[in-house]
N, C-alpha and C. Protein backbone atom coordinates (compact mmCIF):
# COMPACT_ATOMS: atom_id res chain seq x y z
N UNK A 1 0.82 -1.18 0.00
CA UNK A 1 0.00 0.00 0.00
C UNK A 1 0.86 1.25 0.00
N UNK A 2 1.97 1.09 0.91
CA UNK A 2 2.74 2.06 0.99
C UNK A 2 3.45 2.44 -0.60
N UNK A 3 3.92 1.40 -0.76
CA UNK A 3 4.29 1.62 -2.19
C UNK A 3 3.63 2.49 -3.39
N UNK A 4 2.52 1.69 -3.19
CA UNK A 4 1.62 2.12 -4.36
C UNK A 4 1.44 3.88 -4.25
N UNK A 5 1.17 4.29 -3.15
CA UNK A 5 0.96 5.63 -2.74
C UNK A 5 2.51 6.61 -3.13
N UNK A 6 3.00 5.66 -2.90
CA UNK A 6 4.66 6.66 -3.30
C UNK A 6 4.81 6.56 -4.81
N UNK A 7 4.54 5.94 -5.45
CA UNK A 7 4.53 5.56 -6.88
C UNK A 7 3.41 6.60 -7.11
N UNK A 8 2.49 6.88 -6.65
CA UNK A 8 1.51 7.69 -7.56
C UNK A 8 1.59 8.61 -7.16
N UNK A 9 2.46 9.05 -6.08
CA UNK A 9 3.39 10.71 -5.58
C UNK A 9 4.10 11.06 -6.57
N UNK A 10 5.06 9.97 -6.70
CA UNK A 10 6.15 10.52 -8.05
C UNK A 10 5.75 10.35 -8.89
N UNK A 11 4.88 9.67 -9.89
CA UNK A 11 4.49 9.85 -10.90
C UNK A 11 3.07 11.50 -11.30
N UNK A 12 2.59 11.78 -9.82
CA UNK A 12 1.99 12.87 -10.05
C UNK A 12 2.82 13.94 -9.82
N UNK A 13 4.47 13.87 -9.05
CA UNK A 13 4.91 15.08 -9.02
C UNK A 13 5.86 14.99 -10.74
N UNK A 14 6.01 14.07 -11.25
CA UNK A 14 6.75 13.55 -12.94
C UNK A 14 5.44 14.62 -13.68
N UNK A 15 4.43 14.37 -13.47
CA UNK A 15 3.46 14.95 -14.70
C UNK A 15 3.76 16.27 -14.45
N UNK A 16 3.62 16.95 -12.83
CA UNK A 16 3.62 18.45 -12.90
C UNK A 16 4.93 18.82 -13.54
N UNK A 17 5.84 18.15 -13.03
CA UNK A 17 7.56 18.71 -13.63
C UNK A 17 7.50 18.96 -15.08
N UNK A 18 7.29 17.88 -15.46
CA UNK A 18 6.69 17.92 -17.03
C UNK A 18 5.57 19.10 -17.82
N UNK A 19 4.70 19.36 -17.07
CA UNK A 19 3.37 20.46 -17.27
C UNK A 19 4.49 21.60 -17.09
N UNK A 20 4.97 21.40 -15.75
CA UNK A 20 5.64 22.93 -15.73
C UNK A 20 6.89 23.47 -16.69
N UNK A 21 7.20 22.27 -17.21
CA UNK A 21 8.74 22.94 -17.99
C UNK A 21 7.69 22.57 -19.38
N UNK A 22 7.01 22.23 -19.72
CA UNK A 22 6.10 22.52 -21.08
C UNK A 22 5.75 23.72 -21.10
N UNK A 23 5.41 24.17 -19.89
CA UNK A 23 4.67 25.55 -19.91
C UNK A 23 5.81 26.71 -20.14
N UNK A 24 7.13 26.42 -19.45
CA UNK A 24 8.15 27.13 -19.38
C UNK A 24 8.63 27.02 -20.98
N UNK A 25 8.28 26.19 -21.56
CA UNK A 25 8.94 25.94 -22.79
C UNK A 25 8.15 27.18 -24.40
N UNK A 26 6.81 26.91 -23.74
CA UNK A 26 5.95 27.47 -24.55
C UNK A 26 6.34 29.37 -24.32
N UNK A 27 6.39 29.41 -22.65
CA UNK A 27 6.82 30.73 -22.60
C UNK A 27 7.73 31.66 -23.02
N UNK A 28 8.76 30.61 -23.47
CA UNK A 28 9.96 30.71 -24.18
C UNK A 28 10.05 30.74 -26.17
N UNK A 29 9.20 30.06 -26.19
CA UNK A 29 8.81 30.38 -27.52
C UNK A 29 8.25 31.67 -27.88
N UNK A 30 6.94 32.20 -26.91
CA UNK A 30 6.59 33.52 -26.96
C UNK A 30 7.74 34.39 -27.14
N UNK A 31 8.45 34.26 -25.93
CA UNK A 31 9.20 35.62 -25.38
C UNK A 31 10.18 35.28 -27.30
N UNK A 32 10.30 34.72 -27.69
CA UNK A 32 11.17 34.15 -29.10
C UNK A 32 10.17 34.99 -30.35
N UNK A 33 8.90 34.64 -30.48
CA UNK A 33 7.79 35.47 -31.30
C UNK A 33 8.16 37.22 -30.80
N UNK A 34 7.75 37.44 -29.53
CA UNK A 34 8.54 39.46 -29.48
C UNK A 34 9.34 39.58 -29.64
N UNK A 35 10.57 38.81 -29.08
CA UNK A 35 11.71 39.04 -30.00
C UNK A 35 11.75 39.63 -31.20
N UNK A 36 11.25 38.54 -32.00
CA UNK A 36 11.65 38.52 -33.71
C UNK A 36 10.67 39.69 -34.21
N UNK A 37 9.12 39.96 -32.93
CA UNK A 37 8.10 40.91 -33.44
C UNK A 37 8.77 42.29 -33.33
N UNK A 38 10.16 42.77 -32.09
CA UNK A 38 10.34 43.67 -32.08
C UNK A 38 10.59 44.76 -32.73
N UNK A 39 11.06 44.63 -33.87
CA UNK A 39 11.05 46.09 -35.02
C UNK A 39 9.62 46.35 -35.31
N UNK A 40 8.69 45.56 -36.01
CA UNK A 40 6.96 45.73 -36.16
C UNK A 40 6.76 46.33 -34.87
N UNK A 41 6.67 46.00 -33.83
CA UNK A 41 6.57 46.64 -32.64
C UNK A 41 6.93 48.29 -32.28
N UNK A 42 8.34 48.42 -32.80
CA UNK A 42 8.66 49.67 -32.75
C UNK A 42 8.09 50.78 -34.15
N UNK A 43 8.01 50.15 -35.21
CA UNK A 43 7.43 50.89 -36.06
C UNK A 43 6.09 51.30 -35.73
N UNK A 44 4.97 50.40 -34.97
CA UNK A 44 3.89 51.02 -34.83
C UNK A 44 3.86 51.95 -33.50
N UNK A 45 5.37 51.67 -32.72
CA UNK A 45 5.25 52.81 -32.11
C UNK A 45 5.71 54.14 -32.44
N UNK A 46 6.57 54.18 -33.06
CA UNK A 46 6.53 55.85 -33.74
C UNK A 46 5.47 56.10 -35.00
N UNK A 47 4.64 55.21 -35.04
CA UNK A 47 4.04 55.60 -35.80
C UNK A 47 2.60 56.21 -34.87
N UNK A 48 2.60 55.97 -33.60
CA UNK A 48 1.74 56.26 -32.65
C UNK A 48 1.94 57.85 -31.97
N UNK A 49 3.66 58.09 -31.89
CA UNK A 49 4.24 59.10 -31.79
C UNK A 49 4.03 59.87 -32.86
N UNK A 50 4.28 59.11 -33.70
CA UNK A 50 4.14 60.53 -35.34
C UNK A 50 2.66 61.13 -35.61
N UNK A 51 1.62 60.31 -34.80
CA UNK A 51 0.37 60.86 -35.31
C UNK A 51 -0.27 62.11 -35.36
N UNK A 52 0.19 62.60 -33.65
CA UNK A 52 -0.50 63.80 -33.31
C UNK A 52 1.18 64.82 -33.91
N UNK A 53 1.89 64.71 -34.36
CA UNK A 53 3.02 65.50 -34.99
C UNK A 53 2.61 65.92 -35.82
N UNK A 54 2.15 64.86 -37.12
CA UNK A 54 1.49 65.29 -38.13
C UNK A 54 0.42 66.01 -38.17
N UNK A 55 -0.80 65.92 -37.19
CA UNK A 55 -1.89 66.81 -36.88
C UNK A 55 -1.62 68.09 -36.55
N UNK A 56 -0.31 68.00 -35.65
CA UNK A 56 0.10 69.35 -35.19
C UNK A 56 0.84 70.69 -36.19
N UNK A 57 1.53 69.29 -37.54
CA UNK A 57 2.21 70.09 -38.00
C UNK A 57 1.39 70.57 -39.43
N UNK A 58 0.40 70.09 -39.60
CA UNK A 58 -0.73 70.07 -40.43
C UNK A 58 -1.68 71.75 -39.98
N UNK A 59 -2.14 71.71 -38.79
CA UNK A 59 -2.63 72.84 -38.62
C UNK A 59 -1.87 74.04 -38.01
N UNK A 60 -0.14 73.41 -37.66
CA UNK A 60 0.30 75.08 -38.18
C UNK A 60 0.50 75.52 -39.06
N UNK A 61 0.87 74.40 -40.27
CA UNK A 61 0.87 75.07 -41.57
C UNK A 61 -0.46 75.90 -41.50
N UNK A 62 -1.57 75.64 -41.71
CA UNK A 62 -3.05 76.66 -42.36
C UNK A 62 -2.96 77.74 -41.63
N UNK A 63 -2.44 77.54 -40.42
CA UNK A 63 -2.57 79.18 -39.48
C UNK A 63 -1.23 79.46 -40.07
N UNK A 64 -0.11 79.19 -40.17
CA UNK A 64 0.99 80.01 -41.36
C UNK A 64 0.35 80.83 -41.93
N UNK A 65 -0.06 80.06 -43.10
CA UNK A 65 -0.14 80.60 -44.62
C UNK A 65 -1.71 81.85 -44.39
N UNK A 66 -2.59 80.94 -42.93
CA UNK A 66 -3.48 82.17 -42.92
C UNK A 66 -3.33 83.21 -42.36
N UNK A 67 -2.34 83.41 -40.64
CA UNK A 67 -2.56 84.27 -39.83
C UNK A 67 -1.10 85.06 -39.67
N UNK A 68 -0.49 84.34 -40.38
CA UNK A 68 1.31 84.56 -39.93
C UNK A 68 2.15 85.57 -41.55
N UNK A 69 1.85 86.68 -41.17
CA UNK A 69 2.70 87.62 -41.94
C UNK A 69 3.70 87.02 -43.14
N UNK A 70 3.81 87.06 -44.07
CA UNK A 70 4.67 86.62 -45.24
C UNK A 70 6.34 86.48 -44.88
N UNK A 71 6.62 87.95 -44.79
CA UNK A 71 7.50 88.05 -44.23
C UNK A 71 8.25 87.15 -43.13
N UNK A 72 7.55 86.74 -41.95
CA UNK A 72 7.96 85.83 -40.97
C UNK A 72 7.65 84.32 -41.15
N UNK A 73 6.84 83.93 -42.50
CA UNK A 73 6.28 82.67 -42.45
C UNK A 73 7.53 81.57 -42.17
N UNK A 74 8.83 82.05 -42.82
CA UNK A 74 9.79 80.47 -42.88
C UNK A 74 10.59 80.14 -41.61
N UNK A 75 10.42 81.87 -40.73
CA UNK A 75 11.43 82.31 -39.61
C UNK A 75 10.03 80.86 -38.20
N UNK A 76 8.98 81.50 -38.61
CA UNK A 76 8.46 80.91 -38.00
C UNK A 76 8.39 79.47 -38.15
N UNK A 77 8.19 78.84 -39.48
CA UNK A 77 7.74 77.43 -40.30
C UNK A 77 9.31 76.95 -39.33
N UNK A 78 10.21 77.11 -39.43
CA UNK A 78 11.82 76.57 -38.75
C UNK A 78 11.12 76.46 -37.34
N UNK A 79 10.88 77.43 -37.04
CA UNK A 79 10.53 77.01 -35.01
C UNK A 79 9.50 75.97 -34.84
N UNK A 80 8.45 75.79 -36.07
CA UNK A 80 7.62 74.65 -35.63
C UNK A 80 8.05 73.59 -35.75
N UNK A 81 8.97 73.45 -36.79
CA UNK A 81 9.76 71.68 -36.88
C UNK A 81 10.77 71.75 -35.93
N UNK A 82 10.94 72.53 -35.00
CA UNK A 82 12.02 72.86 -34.51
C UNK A 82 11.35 72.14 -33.12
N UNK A 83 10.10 72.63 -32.65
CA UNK A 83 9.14 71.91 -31.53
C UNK A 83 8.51 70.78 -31.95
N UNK A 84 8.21 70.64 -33.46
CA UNK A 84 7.75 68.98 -33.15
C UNK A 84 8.92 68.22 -33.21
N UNK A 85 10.21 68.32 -33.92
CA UNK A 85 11.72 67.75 -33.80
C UNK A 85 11.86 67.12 -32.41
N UNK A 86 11.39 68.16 -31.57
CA UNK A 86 11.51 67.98 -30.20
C UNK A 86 10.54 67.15 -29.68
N UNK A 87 9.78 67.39 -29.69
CA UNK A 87 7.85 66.46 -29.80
C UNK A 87 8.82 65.20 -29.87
N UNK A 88 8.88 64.52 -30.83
CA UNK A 88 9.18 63.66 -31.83
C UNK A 88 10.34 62.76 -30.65
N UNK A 89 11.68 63.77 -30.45
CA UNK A 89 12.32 63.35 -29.87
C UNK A 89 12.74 62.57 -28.54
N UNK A 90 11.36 63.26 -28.31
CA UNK A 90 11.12 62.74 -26.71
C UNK A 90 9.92 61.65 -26.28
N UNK A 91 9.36 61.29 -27.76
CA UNK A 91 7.90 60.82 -27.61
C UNK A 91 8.29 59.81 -28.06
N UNK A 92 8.98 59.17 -29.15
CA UNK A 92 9.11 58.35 -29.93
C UNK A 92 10.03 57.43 -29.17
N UNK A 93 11.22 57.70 -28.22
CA UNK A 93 11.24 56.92 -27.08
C UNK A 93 10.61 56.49 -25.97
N UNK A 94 9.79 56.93 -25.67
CA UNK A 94 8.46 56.73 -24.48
C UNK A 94 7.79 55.64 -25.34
N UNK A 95 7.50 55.77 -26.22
CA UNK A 95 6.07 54.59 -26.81
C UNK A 95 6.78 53.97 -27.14
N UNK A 96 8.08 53.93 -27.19
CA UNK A 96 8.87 52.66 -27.73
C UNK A 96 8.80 51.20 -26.63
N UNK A 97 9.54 52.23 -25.59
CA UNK A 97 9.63 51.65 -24.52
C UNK A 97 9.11 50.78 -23.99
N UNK A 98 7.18 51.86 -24.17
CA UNK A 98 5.88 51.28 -23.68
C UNK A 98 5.69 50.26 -24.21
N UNK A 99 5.91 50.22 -25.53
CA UNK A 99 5.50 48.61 -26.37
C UNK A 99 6.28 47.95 -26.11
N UNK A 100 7.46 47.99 -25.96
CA UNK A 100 8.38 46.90 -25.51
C UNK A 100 8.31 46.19 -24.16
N UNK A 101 8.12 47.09 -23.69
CA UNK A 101 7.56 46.55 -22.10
C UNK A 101 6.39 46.00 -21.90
N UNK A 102 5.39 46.31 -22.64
CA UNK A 102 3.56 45.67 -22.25
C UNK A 102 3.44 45.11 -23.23
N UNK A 103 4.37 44.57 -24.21
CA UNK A 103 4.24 43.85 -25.55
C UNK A 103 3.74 41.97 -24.92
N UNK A 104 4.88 41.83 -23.77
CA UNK A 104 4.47 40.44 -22.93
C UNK A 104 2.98 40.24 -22.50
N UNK A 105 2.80 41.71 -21.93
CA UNK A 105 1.36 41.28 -21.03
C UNK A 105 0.08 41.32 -21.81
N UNK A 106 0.09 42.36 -23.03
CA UNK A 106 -0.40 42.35 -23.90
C UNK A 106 -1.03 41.35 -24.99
N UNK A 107 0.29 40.71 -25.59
CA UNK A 107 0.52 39.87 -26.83
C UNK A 107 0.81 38.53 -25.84
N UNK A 108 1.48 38.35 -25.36
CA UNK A 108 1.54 37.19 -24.65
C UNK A 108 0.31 36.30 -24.68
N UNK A 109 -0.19 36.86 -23.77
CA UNK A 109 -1.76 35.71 -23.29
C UNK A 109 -2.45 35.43 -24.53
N UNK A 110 -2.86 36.40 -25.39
CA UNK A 110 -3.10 35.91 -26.92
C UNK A 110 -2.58 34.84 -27.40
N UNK A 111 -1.09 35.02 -27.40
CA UNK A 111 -0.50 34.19 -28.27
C UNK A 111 -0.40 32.38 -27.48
N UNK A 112 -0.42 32.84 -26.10
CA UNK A 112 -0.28 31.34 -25.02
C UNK A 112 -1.55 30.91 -25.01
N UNK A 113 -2.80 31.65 -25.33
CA UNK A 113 -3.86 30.91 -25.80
C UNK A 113 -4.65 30.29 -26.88
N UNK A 114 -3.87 30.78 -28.15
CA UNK A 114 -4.10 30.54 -29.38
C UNK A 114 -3.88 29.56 -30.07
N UNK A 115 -2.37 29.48 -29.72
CA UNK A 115 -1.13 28.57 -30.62
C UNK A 115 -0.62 27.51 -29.24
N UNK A 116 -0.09 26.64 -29.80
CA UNK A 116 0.30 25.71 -29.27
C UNK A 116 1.95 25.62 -28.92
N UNK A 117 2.75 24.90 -28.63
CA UNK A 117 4.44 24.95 -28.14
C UNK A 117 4.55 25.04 -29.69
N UNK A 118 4.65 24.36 -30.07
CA UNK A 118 4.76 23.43 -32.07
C UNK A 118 4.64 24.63 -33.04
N UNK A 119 2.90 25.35 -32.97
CA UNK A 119 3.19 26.15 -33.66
C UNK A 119 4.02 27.45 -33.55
N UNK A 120 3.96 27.73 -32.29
CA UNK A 120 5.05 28.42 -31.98
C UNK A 120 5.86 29.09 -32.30
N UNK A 121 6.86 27.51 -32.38
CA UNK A 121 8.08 27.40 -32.86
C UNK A 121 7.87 27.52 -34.52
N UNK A 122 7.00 26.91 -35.40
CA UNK A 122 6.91 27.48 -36.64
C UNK A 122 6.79 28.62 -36.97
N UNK A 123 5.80 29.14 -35.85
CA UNK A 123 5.90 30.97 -36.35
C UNK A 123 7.19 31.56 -35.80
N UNK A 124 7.94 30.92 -35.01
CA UNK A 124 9.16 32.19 -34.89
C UNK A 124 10.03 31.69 -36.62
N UNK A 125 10.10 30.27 -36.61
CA UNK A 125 10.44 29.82 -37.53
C UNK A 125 10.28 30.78 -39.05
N UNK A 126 9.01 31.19 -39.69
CA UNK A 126 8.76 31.88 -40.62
C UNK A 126 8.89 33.04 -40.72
N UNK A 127 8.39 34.05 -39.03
CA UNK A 127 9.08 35.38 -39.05
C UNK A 127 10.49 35.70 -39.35
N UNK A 128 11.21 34.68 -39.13
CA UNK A 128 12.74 34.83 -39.45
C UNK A 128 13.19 34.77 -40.46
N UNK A 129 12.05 33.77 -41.51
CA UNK A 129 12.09 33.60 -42.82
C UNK A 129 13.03 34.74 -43.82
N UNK A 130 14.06 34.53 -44.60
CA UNK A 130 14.41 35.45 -45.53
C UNK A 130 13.39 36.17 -46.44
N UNK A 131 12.43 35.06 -46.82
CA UNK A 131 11.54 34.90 -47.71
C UNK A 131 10.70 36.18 -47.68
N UNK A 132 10.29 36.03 -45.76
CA UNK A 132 8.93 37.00 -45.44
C UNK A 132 9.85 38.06 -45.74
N UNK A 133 11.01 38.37 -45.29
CA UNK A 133 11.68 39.72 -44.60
C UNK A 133 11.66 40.44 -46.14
N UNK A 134 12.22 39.58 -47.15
CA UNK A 134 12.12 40.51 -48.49
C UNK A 134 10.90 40.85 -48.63
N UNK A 135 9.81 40.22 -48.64
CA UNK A 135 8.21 40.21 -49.27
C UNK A 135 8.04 41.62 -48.47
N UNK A 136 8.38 41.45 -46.72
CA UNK A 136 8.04 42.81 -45.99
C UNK A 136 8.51 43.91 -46.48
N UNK A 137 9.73 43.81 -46.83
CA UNK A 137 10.41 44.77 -47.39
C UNK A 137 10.31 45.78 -48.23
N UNK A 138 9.36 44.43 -49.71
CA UNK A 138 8.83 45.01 -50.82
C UNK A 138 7.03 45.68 -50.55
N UNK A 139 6.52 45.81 -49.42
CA UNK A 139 5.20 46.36 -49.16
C UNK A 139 5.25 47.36 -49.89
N UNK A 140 6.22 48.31 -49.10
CA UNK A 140 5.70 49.72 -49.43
C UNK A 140 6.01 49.97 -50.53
N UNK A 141 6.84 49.60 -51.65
CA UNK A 141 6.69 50.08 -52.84
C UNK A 141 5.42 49.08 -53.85
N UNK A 142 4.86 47.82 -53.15
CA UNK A 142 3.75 47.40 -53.48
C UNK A 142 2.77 48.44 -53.47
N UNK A 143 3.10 48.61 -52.30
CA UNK A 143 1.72 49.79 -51.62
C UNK A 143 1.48 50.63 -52.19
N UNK A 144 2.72 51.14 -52.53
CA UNK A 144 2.62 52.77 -53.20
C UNK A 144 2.09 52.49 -54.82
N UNK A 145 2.85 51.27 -55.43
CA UNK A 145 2.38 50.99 -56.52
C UNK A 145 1.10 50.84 -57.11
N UNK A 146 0.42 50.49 -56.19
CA UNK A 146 -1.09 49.67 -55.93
C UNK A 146 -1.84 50.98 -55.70
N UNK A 147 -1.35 52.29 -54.69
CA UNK A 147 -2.00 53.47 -54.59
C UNK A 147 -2.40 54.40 -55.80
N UNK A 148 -1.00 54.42 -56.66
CA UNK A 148 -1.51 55.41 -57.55
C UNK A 148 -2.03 54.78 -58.72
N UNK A 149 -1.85 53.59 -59.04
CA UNK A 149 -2.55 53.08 -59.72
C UNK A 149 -4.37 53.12 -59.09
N UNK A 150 -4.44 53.06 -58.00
CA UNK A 150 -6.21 53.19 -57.34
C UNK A 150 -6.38 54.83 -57.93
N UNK A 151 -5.92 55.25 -57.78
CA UNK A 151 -5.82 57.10 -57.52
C UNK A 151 -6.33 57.60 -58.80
N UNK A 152 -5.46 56.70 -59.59
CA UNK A 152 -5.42 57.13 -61.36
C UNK A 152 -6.73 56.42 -61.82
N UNK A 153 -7.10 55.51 -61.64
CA UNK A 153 -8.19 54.57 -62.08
C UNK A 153 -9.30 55.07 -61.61
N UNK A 154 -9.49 55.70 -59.90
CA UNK A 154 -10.85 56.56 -58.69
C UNK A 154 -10.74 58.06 -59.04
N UNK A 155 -10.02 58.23 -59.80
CA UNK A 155 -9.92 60.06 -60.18
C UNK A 155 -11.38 60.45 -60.88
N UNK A 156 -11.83 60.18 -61.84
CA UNK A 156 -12.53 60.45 -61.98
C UNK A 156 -14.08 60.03 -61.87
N UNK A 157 -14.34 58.95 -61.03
CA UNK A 157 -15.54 59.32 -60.16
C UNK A 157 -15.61 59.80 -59.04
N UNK A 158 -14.18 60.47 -58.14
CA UNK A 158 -13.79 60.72 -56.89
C UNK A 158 -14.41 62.48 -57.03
N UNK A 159 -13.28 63.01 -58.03
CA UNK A 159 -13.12 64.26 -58.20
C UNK A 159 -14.09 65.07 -58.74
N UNK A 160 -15.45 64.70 -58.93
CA UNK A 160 -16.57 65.31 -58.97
C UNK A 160 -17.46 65.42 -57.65
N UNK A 161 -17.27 64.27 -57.09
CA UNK A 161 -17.98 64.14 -55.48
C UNK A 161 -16.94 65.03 -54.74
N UNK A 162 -16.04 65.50 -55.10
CA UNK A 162 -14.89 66.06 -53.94
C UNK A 162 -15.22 67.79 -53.81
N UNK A 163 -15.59 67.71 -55.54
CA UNK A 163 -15.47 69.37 -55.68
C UNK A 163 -16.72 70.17 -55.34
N UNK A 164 -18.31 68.93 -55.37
CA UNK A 164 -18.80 69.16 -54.99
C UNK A 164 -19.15 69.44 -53.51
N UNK A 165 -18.60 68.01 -52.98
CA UNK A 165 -18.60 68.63 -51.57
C UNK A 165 -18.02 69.72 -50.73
N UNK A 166 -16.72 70.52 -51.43
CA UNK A 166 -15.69 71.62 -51.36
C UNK A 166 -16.70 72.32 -51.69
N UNK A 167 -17.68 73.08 -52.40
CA UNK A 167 -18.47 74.06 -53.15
C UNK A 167 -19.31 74.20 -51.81
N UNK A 168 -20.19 73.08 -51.48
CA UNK A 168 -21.22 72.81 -50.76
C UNK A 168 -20.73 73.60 -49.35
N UNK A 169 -19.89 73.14 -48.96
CA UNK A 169 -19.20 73.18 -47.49
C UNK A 169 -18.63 74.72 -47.37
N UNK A 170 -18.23 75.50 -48.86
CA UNK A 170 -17.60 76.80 -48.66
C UNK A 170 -18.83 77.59 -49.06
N UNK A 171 -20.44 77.06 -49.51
CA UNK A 171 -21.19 77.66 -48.96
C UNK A 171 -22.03 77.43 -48.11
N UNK A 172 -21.77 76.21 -47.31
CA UNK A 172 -22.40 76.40 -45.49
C UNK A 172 -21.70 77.63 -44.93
N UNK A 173 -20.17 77.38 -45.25
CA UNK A 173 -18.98 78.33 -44.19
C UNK A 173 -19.41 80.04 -44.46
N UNK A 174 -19.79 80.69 -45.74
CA UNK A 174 -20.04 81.39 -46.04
C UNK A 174 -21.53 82.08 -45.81
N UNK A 175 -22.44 81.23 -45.49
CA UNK A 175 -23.84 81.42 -45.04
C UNK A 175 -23.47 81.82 -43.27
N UNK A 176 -22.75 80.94 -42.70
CA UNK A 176 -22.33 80.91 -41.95
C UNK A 176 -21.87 81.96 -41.17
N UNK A 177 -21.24 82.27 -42.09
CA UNK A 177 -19.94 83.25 -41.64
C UNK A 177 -20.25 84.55 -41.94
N UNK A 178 -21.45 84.73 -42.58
CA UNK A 178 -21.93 86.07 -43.27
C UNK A 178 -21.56 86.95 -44.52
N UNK A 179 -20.62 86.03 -45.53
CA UNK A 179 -19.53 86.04 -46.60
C UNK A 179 -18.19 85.60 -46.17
């Protein structure tokens, strides 16, 4: 009896050892997937940083060209890239950071509930791929290729709905506005 009871001690503390370094194993594959995810990671973080830059640097241009004297427009146009430069500089390390750091707690549990040890290891396997890294590579001039070709082909059922709505809208603003 005694036996039997010690035999099904070690064989139930064999399964946990086993559960637990499976689990350790799988965790290790993850932390292997951020790894290899880390540049994608950082691109969508300055691209999180660049957003409100662009908004910012978007509507000082219109107050430029509308409210800002001729004379001073470029003295000034230099000091605004000069503060989002700065923007930029200080932001684009913060969200870096942030993703790098909450990328585990985040992406993790997704990925430890989705995929299995096996596939895992195939997906770190393919992210590493030469194959993908060129294909990634070639997006953006896909992208861009694929854009103006849309652009050139949507021009002209776009650019009648556009000008109309521009007409329409500069006479709400003008009803509006009292001329």
């Amino acid at each position: 009896m005694m036996f039997r009871q010690t035999a099904l001690a070690a064989v139930a503390a064999t399964l946990a050892l086993c559960s637990l370094s499976a689990h350790a194993d799988k965790k290790e594959q993850i932390q292997k997937v951020l790894s290899v995810q880390q540049p994608a990671l950082e691109d969508m973080a300055r691209g999180v940083a660049e957003q409100p830059a662009r908004q910012l640097a978007g509507g000082a241009r219109n107050i430029l060209v509308q409210a800002v004297p001729e004379d001073k427009r470029e003295a000034t146009a230099k000091q605004v890239d000069a503060e989002i430069k700065k923007y930029l500089d200080g932001a684009i390390p913060a969200v870096r950071a942030s993703a790098i750091k909450l990328a585990p707690t985040a992406i993790g549990p997704i990925l430890e509930e989705r995929f299995t040890e096996e596939e895992l290891k195939q997906l770190v396997v393919m992210l590493e791929s030469p194959i993908l890294k060129r294909y990634q590579s070639a997006l953006p001039e896909m992208s861009n290729a694929l854009l103006e070709k849309v652009v050139e082909d949507a021009r002209p059922a776009v650019n009648p709905k556009l000008q109309a709505a521009e007409g329409n809208i500069r006479k709400l603003l003008d009803t509006a506005s009292g001329g």
